[in-house]
N, C-alpha and C. Protein backbone atom coordinates (compact mmCIF):
# COMPACT_ATOMS: atom_id res chain seq x y z
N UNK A 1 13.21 -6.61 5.81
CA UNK A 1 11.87 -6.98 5.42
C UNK A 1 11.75 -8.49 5.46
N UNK A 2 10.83 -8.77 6.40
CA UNK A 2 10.38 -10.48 6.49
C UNK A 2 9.32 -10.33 6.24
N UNK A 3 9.00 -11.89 6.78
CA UNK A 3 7.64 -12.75 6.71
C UNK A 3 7.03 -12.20 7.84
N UNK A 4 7.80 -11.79 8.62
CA UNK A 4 7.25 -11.13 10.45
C UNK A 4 6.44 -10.43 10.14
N UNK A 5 6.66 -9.07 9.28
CA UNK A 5 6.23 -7.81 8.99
C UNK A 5 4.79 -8.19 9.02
N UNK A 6 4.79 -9.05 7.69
CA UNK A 6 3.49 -9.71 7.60
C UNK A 6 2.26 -10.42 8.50
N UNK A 7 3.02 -10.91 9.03
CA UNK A 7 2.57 -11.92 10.36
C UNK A 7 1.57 -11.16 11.51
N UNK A 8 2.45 -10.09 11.90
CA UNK A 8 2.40 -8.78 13.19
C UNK A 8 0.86 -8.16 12.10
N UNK A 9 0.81 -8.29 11.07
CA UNK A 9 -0.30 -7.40 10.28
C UNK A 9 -1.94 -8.36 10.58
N UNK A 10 -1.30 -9.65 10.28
CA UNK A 10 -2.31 -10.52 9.96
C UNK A 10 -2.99 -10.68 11.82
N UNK A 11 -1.80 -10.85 12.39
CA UNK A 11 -2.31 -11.04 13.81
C UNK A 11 -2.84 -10.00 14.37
N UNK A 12 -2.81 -8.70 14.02
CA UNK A 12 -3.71 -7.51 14.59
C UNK A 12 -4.79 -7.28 14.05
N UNK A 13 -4.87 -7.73 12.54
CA UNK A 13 -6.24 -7.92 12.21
C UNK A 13 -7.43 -8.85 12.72
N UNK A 14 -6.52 -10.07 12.86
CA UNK A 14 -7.50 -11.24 13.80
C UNK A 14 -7.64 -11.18 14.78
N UNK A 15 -6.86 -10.49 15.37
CA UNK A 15 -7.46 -10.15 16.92
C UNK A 15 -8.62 -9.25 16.86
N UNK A 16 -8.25 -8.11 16.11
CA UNK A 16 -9.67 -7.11 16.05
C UNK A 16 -10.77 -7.60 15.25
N UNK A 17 -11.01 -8.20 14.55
CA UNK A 17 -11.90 -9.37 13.61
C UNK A 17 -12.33 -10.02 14.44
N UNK A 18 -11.52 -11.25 15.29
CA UNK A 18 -12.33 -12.31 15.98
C UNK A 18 -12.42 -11.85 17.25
N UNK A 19 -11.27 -11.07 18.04
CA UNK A 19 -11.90 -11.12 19.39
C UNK A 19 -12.29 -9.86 19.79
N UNK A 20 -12.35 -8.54 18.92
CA UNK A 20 -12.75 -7.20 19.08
C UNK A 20 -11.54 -6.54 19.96
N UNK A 21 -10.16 -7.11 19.58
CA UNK A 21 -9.26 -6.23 20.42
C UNK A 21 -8.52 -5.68 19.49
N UNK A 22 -8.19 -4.39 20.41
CA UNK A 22 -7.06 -3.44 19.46
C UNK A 22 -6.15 -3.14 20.56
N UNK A 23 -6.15 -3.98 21.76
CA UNK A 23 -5.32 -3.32 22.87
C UNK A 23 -3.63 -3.83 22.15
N UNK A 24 -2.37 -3.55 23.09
CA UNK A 24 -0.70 -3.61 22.56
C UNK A 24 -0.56 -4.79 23.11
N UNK A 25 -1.72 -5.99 23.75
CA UNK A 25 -0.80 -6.88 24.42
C UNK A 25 -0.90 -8.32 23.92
N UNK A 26 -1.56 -8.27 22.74
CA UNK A 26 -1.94 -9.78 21.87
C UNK A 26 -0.80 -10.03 21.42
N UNK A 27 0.05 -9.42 20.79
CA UNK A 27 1.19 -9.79 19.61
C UNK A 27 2.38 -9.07 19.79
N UNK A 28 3.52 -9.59 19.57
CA UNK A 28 4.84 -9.31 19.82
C UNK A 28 5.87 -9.32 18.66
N UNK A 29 6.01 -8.01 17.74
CA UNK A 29 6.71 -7.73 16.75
C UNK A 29 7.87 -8.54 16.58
N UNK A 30 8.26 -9.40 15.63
CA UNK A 30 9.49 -10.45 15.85
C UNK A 30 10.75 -9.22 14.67
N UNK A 31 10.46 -7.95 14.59
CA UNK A 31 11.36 -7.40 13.99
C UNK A 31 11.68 -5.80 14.78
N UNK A 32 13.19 -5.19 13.88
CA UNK A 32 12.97 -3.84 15.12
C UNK A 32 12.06 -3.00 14.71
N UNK A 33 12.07 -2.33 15.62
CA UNK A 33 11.31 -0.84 15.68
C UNK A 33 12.01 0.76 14.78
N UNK A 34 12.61 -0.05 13.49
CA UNK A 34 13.18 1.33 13.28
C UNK A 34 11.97 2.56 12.64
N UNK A 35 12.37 3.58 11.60
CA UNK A 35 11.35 4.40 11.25
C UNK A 35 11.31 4.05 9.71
N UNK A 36 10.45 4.23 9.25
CA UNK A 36 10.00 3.58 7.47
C UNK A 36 9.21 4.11 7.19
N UNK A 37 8.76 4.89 5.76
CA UNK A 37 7.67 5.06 5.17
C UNK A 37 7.25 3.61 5.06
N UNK A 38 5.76 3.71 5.15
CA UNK A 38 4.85 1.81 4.52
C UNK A 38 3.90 1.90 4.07
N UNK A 39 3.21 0.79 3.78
CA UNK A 39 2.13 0.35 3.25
C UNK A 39 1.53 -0.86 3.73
N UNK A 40 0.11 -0.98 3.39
CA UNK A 40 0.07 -2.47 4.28
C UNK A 40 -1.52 -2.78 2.89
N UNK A 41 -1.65 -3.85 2.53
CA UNK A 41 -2.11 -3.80 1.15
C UNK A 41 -2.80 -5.18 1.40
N UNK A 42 -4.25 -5.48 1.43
CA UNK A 42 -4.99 -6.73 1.83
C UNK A 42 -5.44 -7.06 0.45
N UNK A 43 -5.77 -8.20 -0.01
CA UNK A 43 -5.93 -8.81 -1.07
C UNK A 43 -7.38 -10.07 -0.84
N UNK A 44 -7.94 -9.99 -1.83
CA UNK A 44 -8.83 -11.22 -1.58
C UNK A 44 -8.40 -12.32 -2.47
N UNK A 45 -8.71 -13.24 -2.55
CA UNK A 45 -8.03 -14.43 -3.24
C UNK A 45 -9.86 -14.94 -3.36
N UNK A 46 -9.91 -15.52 -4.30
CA UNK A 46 -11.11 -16.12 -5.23
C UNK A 46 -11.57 -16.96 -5.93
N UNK A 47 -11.51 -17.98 -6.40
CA UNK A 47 -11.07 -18.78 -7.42
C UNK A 47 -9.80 -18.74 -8.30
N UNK A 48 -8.86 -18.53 -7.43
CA UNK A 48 -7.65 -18.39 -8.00
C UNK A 48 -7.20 -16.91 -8.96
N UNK A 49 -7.78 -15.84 -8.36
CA UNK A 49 -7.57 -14.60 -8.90
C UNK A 49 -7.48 -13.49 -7.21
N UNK A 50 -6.96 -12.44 -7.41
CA UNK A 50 -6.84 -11.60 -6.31
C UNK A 50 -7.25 -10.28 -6.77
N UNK A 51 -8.09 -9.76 -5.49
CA UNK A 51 -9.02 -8.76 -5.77
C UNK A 51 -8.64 -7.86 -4.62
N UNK A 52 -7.94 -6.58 -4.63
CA UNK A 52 -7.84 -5.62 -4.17
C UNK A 52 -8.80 -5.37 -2.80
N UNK A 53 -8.44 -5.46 -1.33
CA UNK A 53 -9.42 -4.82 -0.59
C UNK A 53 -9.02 -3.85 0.00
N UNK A 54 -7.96 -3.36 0.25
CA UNK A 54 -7.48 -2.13 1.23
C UNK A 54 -6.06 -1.76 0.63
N UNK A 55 -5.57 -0.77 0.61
CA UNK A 55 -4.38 -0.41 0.83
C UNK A 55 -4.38 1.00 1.23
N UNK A 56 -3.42 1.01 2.01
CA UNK A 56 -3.06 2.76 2.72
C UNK A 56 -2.19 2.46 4.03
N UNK A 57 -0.90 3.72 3.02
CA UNK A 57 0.59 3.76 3.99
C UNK A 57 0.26 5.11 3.98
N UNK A 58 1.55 5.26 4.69
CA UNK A 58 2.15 6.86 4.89
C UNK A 58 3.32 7.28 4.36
N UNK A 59 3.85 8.14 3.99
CA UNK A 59 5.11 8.34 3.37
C UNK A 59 5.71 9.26 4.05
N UNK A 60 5.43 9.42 5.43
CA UNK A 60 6.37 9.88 6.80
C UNK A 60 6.59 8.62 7.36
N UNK A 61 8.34 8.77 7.84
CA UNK A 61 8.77 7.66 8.34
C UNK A 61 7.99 7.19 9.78
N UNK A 62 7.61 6.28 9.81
CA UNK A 62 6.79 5.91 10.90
C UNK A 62 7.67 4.81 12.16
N UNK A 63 7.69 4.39 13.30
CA UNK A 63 7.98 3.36 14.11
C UNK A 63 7.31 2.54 13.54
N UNK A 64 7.90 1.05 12.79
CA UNK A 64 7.55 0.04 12.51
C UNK A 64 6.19 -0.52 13.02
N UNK A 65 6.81 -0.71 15.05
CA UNK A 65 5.28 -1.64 15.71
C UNK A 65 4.41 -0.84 15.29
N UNK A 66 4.32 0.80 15.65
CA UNK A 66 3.30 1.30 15.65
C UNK A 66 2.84 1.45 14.70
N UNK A 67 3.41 1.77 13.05
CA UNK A 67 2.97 1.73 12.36
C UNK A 67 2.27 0.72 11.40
N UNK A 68 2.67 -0.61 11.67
CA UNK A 68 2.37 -1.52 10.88
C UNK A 68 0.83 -1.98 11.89
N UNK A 69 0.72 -1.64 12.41
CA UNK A 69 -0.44 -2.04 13.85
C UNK A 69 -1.72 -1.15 13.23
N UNK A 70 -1.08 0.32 13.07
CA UNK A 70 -2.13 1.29 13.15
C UNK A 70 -2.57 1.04 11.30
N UNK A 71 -1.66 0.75 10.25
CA UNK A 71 -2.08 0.77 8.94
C UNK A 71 -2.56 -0.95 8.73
N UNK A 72 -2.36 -1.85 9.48
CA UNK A 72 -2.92 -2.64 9.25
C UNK A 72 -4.73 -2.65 9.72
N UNK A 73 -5.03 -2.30 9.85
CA UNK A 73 -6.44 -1.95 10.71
C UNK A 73 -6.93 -0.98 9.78
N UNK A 74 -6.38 0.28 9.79
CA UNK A 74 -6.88 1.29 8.41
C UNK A 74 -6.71 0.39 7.06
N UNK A 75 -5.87 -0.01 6.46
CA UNK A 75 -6.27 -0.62 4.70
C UNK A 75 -7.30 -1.50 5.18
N UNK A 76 -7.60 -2.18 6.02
CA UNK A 76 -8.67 -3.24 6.01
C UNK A 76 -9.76 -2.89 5.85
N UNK A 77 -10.35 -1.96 6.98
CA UNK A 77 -11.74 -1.59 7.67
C UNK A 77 -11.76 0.09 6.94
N UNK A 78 -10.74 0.83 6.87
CA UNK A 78 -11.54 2.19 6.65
C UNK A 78 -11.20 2.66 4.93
N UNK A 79 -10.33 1.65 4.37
CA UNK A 79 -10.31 2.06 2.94
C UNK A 79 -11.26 2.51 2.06
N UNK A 80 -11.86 3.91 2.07
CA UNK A 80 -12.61 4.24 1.59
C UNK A 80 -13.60 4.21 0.26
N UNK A 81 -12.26 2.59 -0.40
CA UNK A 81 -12.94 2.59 -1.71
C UNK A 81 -13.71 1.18 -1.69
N UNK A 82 -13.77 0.83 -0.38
CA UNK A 82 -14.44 -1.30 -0.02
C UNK A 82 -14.76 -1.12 0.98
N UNK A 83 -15.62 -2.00 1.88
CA UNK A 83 -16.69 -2.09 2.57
C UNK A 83 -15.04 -2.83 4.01
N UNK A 84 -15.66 -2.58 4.91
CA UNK A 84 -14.60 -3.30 5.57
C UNK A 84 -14.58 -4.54 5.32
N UNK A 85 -12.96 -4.97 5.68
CA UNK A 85 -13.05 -6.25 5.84
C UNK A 85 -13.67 -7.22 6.50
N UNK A 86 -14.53 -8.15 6.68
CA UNK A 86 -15.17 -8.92 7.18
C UNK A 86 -14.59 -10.04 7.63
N UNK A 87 -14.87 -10.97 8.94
CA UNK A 87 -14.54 -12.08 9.34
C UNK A 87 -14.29 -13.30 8.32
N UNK A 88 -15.50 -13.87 7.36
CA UNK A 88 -15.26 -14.32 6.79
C UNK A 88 -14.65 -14.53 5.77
N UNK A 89 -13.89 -13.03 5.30
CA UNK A 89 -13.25 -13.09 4.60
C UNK A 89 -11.39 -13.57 4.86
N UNK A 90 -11.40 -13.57 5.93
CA UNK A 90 -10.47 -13.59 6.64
C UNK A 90 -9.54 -14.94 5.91
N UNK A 91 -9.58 -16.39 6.04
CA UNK A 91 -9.05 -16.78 5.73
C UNK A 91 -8.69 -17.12 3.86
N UNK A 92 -9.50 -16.16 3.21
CA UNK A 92 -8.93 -15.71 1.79
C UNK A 92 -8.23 -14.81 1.54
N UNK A 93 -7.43 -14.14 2.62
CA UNK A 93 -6.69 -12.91 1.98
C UNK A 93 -5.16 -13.04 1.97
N UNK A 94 -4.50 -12.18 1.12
CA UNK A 94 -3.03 -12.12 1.04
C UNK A 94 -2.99 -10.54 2.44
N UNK A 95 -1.75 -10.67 2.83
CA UNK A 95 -1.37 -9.78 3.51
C UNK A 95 0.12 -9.20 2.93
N UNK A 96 0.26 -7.90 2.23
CA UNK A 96 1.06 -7.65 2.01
C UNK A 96 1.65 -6.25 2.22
N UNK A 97 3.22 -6.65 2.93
CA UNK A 97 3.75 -4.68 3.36
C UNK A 97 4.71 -4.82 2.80
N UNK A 98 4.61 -3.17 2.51
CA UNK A 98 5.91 -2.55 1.22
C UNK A 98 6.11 -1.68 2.08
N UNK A 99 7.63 -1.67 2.39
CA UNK A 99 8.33 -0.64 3.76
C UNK A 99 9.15 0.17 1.96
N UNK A 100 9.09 1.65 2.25
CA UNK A 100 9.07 2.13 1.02
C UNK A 100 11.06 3.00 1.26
N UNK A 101 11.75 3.01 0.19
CA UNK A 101 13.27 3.46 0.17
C UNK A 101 13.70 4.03 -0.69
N UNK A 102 14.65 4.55 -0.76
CA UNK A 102 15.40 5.41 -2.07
C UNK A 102 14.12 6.07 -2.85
N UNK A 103 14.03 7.34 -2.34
CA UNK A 103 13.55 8.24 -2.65
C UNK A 103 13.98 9.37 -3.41
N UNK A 104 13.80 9.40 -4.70
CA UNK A 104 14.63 10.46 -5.54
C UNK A 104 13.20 11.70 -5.92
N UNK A 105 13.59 12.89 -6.11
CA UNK A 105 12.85 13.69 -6.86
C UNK A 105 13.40 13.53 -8.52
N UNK A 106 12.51 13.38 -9.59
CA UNK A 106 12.75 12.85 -10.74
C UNK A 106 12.73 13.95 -11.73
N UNK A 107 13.52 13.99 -12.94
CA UNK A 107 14.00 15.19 -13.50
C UNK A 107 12.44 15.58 -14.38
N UNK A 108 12.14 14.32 -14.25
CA UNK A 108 10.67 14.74 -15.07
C UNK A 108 9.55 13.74 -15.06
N UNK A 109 7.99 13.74 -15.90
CA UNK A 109 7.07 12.99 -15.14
C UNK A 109 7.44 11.42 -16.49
N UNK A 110 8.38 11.38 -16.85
CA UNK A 110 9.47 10.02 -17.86
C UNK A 110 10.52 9.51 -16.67
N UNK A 111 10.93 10.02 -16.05
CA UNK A 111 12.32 9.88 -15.20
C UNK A 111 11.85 8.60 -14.36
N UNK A 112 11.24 7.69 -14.70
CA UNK A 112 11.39 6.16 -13.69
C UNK A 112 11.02 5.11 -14.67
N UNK A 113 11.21 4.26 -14.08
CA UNK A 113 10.91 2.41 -14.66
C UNK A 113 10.04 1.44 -14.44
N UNK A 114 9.11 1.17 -15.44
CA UNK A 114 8.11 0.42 -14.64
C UNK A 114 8.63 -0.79 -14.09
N UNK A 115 8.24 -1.10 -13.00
CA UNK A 115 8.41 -2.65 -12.09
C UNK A 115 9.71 -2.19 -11.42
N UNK A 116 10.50 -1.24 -11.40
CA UNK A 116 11.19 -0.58 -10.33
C UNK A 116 11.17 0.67 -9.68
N UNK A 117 10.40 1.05 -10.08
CA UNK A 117 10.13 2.25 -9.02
C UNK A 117 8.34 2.86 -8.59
N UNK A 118 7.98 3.21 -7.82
CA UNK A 118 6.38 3.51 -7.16
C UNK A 118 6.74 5.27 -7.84
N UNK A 119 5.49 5.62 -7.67
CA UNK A 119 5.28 7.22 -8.49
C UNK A 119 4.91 7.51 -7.23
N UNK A 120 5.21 8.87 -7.10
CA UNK A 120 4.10 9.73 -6.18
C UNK A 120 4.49 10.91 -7.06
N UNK A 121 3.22 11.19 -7.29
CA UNK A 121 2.82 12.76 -8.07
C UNK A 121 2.16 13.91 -7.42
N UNK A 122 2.90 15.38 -7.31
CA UNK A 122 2.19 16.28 -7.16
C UNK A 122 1.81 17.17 -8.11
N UNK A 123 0.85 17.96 -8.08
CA UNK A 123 0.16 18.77 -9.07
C UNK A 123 -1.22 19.03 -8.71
N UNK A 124 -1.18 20.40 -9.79
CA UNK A 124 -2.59 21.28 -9.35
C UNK A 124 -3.75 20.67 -10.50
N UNK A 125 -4.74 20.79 -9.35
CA UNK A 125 -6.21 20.91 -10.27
C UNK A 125 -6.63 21.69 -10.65
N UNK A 126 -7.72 21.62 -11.66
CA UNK A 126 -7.99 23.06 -12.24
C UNK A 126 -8.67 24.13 -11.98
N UNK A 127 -8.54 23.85 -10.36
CA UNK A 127 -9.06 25.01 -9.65
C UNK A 127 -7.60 25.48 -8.36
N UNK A 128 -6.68 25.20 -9.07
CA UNK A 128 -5.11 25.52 -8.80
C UNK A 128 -5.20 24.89 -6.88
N UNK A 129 -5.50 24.19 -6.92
CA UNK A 129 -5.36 23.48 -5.57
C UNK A 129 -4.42 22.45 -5.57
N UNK A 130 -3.31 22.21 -4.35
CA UNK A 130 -2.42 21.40 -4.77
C UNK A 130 -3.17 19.40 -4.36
N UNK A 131 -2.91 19.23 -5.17
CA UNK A 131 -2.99 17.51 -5.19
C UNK A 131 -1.76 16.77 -5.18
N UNK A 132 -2.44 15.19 -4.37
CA UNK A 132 -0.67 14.05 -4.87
C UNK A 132 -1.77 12.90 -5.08
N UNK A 133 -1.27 11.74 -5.28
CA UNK A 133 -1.27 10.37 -5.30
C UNK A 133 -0.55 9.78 -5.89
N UNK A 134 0.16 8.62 -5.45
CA UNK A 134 0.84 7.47 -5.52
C UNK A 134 0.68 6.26 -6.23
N UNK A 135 1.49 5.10 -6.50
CA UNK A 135 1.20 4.04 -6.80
C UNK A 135 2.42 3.27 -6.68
N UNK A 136 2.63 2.31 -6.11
CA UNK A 136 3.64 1.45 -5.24
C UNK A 136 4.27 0.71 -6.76
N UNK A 137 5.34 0.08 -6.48
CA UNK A 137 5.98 -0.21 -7.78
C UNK A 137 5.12 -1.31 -8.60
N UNK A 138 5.11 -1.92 -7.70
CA UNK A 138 3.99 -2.85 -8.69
C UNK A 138 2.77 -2.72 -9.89
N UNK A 139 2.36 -1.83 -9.26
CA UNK A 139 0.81 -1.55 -9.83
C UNK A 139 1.25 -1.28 -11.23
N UNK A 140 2.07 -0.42 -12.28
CA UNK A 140 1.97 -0.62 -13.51
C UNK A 140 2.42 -1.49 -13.92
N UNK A 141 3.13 -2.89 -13.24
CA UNK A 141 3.07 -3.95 -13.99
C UNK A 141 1.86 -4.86 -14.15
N UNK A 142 1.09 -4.84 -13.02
CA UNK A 142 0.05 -5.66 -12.66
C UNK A 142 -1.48 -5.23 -13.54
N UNK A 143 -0.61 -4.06 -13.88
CA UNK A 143 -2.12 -3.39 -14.50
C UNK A 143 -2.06 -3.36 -16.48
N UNK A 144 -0.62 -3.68 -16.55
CA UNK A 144 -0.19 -3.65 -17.64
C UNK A 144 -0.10 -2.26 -18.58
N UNK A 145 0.11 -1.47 -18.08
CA UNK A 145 0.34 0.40 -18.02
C UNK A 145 1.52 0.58 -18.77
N UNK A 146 1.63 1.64 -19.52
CA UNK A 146 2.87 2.15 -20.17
C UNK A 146 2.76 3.31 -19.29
N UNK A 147 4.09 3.85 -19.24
CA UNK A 147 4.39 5.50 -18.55
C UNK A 147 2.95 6.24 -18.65
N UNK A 148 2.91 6.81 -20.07
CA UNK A 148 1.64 7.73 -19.88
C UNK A 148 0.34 7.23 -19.61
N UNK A 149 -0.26 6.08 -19.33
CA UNK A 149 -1.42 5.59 -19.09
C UNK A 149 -1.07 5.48 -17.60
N UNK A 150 -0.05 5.19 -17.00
CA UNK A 150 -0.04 5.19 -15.50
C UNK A 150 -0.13 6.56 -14.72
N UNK A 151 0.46 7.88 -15.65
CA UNK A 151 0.48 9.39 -14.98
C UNK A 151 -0.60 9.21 -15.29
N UNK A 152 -1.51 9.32 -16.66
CA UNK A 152 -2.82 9.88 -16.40
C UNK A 152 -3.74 9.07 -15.44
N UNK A 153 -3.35 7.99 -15.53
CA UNK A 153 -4.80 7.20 -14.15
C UNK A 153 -4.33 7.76 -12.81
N UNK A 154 -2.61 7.98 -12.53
CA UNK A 154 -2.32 8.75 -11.36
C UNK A 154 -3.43 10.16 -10.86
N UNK A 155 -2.94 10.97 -12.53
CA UNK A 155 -4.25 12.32 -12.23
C UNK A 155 -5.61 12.24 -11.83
N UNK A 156 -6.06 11.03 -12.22
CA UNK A 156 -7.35 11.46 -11.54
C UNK A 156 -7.68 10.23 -10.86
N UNK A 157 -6.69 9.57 -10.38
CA UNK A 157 -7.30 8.68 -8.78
C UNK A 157 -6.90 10.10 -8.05
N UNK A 158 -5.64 11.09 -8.27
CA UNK A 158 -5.67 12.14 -7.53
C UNK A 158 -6.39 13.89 -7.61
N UNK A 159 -7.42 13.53 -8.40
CA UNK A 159 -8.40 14.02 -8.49
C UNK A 159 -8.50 15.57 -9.81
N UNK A 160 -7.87 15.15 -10.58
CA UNK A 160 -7.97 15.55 -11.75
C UNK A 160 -8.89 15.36 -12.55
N UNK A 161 -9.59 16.46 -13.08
CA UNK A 161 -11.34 15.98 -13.27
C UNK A 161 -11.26 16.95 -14.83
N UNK A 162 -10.65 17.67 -15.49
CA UNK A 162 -9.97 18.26 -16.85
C UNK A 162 -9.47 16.53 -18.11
N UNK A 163 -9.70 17.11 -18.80
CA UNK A 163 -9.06 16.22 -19.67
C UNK A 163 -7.60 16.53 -19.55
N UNK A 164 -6.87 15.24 -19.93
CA UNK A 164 -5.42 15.34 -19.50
C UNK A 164 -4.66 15.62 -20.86
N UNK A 165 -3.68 16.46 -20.50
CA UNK A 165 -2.94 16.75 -22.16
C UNK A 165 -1.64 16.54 -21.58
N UNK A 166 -0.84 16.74 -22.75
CA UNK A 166 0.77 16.66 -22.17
C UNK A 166 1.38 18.17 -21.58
N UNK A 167 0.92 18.88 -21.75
CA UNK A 167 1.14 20.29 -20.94
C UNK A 167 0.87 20.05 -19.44
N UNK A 168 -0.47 19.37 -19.25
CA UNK A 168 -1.02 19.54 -17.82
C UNK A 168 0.44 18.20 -17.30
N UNK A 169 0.81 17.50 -17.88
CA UNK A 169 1.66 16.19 -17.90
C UNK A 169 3.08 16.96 -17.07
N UNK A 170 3.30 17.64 -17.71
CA UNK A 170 5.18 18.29 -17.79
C UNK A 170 4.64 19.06 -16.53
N UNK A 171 3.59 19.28 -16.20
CA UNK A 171 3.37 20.44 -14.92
C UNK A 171 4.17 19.29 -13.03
N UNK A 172 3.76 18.39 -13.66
CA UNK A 172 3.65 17.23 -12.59
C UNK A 172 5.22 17.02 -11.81
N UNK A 173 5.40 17.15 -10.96
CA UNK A 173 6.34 17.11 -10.01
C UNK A 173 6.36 15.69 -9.70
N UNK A 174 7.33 15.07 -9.76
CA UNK A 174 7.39 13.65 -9.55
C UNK A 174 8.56 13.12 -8.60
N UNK A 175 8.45 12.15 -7.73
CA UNK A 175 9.36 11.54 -6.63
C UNK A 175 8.87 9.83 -6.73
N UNK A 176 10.35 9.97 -7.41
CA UNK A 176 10.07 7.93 -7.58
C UNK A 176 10.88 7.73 -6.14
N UNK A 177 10.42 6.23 -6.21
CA UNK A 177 11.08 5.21 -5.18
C UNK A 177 10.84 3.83 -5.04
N UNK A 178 11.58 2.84 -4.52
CA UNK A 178 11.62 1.93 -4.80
C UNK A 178 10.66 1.75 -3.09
N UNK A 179 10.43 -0.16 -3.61
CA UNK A 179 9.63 -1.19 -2.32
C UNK A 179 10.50 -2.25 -1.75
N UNK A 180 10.97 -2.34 -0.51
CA UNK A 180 10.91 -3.72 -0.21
C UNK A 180 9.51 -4.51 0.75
N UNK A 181 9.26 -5.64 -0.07
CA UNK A 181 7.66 -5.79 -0.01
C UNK A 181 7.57 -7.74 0.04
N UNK A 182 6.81 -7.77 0.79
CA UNK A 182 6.63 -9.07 1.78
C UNK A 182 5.41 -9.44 1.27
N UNK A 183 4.83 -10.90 1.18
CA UNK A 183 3.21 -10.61 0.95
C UNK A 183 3.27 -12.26 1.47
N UNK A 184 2.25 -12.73 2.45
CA UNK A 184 1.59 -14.07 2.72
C UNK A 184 0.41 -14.03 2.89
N UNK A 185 -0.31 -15.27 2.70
CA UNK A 185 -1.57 -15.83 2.71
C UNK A 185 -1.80 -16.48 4.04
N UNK A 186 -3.08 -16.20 3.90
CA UNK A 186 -3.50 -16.21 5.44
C UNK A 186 -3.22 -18.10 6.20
N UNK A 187 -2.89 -19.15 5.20
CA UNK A 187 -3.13 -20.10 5.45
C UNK A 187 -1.48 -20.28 5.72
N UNK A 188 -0.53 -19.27 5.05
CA UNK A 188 1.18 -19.07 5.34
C UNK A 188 0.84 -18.30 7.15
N UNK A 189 0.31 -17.65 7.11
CA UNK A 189 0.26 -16.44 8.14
C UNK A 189 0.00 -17.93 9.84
N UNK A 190 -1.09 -18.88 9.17
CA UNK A 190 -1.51 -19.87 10.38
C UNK A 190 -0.11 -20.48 10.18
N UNK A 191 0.32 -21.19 9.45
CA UNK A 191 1.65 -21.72 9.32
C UNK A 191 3.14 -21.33 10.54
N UNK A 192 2.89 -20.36 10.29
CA UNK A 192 3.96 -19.74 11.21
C UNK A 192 3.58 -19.92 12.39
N UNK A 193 2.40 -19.11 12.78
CA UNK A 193 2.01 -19.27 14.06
C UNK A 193 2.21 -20.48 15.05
N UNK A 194 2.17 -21.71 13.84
CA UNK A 194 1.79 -23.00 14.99
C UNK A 194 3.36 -23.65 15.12
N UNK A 195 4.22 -22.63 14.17
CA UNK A 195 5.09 -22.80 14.48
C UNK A 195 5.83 -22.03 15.31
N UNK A 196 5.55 -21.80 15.89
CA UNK A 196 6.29 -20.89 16.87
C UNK A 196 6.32 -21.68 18.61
């Protein structure tokens, strides 16, 4: 995990931003091509605060180029919870990828650590349909979350719409894992470039 990761993200976004390309021949991955679950996670920067604009990985191991190409473009523009990213927003954002590892199934929905390990939760709604959603290791530190305030906001960003008890809690199937995770600013991201 480098600064590259990052770089290869920022430069496929500006190409499709400023010059409307998404073709394979603008940018040249400076890392390998192995397979990784990821993430690719855009940030706005503001008066000195950072504001969430995209995030969305996969948690099938993916080819690096291709994947960091194809999820950099999705968290930006199709994150369903923000408007796409815009040009001008461009030189305020952080660019950050979490290539995701050590994947355990956990003895229970207690069995991890905040600020070392990401959640992914499965479980039924109360119309017995199966559900998941995630949250990368960071987020209950950043959010300032204890264990049970992080499962229950888990349940219903993953669409748990019941009041939450500790019964519906113990039902929850849980798979921690850890991040290795990169993050630069777009004015780091020009940096490199002109160095090259």
């Amino acid at each position: 995990m480098s600064v590259t990761h990052c770089v290869f993200c920022f430069d496929v976004l500006a190409a499709k931003l400023l010059d409307g390309r998404d073709d394979d021949n603008h940018v040249s991955p400076g890392f390998p091509d192995e397979k990784m679950p990821l993430f690719v996670t855009w940030n706005l920067v503001k008066n000195g605060r950072e504001s969430l604009r995209g995030c969305i990985g996969n948690f099938e191991p993916l080819p690096l180029h291709k994947g960091l190409k194809e999820y950099a473009i999705i968290s930006a523009l199709k994150d369903r919870r923000f408007n796409p990213i815009s040009t001008k927003e461009l030189p305020n954002l952080t660019c950050a990828v979490s290539l995701l590892v050590n994947f355990e199934k956990a003895d229970n929905h207690f069995d991890w650590e905040i600020g070392l390990h990401g959640i992914w939760i499965e479980f039924r709604d109360e119309n017995g349909r199966k559900r998941t959603a995630t949250y990368l290791p960071e987020v209950m530190e950043e959010q300032g979350w204890n264990k049970i305030e992080a499962i229950d906001s888990l349940l219903k960003k993953g669409g748990y719409l019941s009041k939450i008890t500790e019964e519906c809690r113990q039902t929850i199937v849980l798979t921690r894992y850890q991040s290795k995770k990169h993050t630069i600013t777009y004015d780091e991201y020009l940096e490199f470039i002109q160095g090259q």
